[in-house]
Protein backbone atom coordinates (compact mmCIF):
# COMPACT_ATOMS: atom_id res chain seq x y z
CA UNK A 1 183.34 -127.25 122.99
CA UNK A 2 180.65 -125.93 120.33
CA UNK A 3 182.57 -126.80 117.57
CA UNK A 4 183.94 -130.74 118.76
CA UNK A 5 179.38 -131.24 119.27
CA UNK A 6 178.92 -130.12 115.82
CA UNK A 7 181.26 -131.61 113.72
CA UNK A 8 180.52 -135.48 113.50
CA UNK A 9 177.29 -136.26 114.92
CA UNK A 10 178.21 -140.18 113.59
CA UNK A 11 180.64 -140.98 116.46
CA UNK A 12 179.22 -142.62 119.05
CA UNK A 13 179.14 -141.02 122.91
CA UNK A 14 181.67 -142.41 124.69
CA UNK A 15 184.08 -140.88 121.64
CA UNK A 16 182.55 -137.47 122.71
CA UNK A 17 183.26 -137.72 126.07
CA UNK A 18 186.33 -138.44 125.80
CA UNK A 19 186.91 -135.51 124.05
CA UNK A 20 184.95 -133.18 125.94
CA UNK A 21 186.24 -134.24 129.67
CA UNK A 22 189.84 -133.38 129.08
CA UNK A 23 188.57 -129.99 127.28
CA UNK A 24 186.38 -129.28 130.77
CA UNK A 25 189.13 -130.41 133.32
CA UNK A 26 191.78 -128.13 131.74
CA UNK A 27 189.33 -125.34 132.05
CA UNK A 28 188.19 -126.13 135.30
CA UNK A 29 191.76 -126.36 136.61
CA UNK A 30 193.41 -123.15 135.12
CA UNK A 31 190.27 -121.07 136.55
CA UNK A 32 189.76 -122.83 140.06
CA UNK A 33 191.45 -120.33 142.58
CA UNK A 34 189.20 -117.28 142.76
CA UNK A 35 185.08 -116.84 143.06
CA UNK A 36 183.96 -119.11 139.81
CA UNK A 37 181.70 -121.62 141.53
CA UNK A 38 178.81 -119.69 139.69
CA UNK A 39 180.87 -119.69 136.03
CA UNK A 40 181.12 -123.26 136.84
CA UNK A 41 177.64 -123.43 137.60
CA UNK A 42 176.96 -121.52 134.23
CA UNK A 43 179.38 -123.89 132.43
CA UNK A 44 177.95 -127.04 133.57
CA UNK A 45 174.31 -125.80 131.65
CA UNK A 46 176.23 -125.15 128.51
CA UNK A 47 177.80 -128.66 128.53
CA UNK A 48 174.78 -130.25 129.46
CA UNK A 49 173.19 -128.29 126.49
CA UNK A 50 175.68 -128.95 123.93
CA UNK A 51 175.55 -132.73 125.06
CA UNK A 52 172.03 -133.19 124.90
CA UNK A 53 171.54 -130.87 121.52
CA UNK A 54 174.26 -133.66 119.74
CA UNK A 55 171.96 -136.50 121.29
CA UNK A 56 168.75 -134.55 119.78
CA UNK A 57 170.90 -134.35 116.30
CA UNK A 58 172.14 -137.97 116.65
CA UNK A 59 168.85 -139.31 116.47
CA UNK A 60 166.09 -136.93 115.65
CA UNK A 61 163.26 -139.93 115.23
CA UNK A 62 163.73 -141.58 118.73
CA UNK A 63 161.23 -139.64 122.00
CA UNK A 64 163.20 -137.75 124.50
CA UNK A 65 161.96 -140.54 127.10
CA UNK A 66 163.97 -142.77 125.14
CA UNK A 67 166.99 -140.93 124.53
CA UNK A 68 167.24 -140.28 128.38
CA UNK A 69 167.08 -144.38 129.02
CA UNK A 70 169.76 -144.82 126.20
CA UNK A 71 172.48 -141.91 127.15
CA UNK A 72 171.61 -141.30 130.38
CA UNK A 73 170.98 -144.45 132.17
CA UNK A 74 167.25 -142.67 133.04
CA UNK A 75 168.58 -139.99 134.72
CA UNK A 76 169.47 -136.72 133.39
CA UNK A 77 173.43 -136.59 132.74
CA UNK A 78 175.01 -138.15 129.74
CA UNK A 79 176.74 -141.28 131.03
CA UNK A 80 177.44 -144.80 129.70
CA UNK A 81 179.09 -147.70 131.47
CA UNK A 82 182.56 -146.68 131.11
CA UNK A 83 182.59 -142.92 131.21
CA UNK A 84 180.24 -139.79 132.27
CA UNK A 85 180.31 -136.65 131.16
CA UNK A 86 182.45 -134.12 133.54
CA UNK A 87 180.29 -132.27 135.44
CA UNK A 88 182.00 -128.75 136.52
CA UNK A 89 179.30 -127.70 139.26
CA UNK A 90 181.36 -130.24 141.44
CA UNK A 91 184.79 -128.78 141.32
CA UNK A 92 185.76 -127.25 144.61
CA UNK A 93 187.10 -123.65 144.08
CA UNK A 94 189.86 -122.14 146.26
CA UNK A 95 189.72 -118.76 146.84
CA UNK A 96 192.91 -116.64 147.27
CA UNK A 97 195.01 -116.71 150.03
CA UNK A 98 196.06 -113.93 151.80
CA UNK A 99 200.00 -113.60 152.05
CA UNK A 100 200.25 -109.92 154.08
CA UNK A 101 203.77 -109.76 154.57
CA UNK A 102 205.29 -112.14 151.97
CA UNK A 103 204.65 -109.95 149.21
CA UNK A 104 207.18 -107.90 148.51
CA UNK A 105 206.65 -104.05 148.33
CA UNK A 106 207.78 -102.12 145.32
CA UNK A 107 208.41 -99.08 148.01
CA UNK A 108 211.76 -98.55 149.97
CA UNK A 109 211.56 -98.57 153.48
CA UNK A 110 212.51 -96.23 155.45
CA UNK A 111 214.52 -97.19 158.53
């Protein structure tokens, strides 16, 4: 993720999300089952960080009130008409489920 932000700060945003959002839903899938709602959490201020840190690079003369009303349609996530940026805070996790008796035991039985 840190290195696709700081190689070519002259593509526009919509090219960057596109890369990024695959990246974020791969990562997001393999690590769903299990307690990672706060990782996500954690993960969703890096992204937003690395987002907004390649909008701050992109156009270093322009106020931060502006850059919000250009990439972020006045709000606070980077979004444009045809894409947003994945957010990871809204993934649902699953948490393990408990099999008991399905799992096989390495053990013989006695009987």
């Amino acid at each position: 993720m840190k290195t696709v932000c700081r190689t070519d700060v002259n593509q526009p945003l919509p090219a960057l999300l596109r890369q990024l959002n695959p990246m974020l839903r791969g990562w997001c899938a393999y690590f769903r089952p299990g307690v990672s709602s706060a990782t996500f959490q954690f993960l969703r201020q890096l992204v937003w960080g690395q987002a907004i840190r390649w909008i701050r690079r992109k156009h270093r003369r322009i106020t931060w009130k502006d850059l919000r009303r250009r990439y972020c349609s006045g709000g606070w996530w980077p979004t444009t008409e045809d894409i947003t940026l994945f957010d990871p805070a809204k993934v649902r996790t699953t948490r393990y489920r408990y099999r008991g008796g399905v799992i096989p035991s390495p053990w013989p039985t006695k009987g």
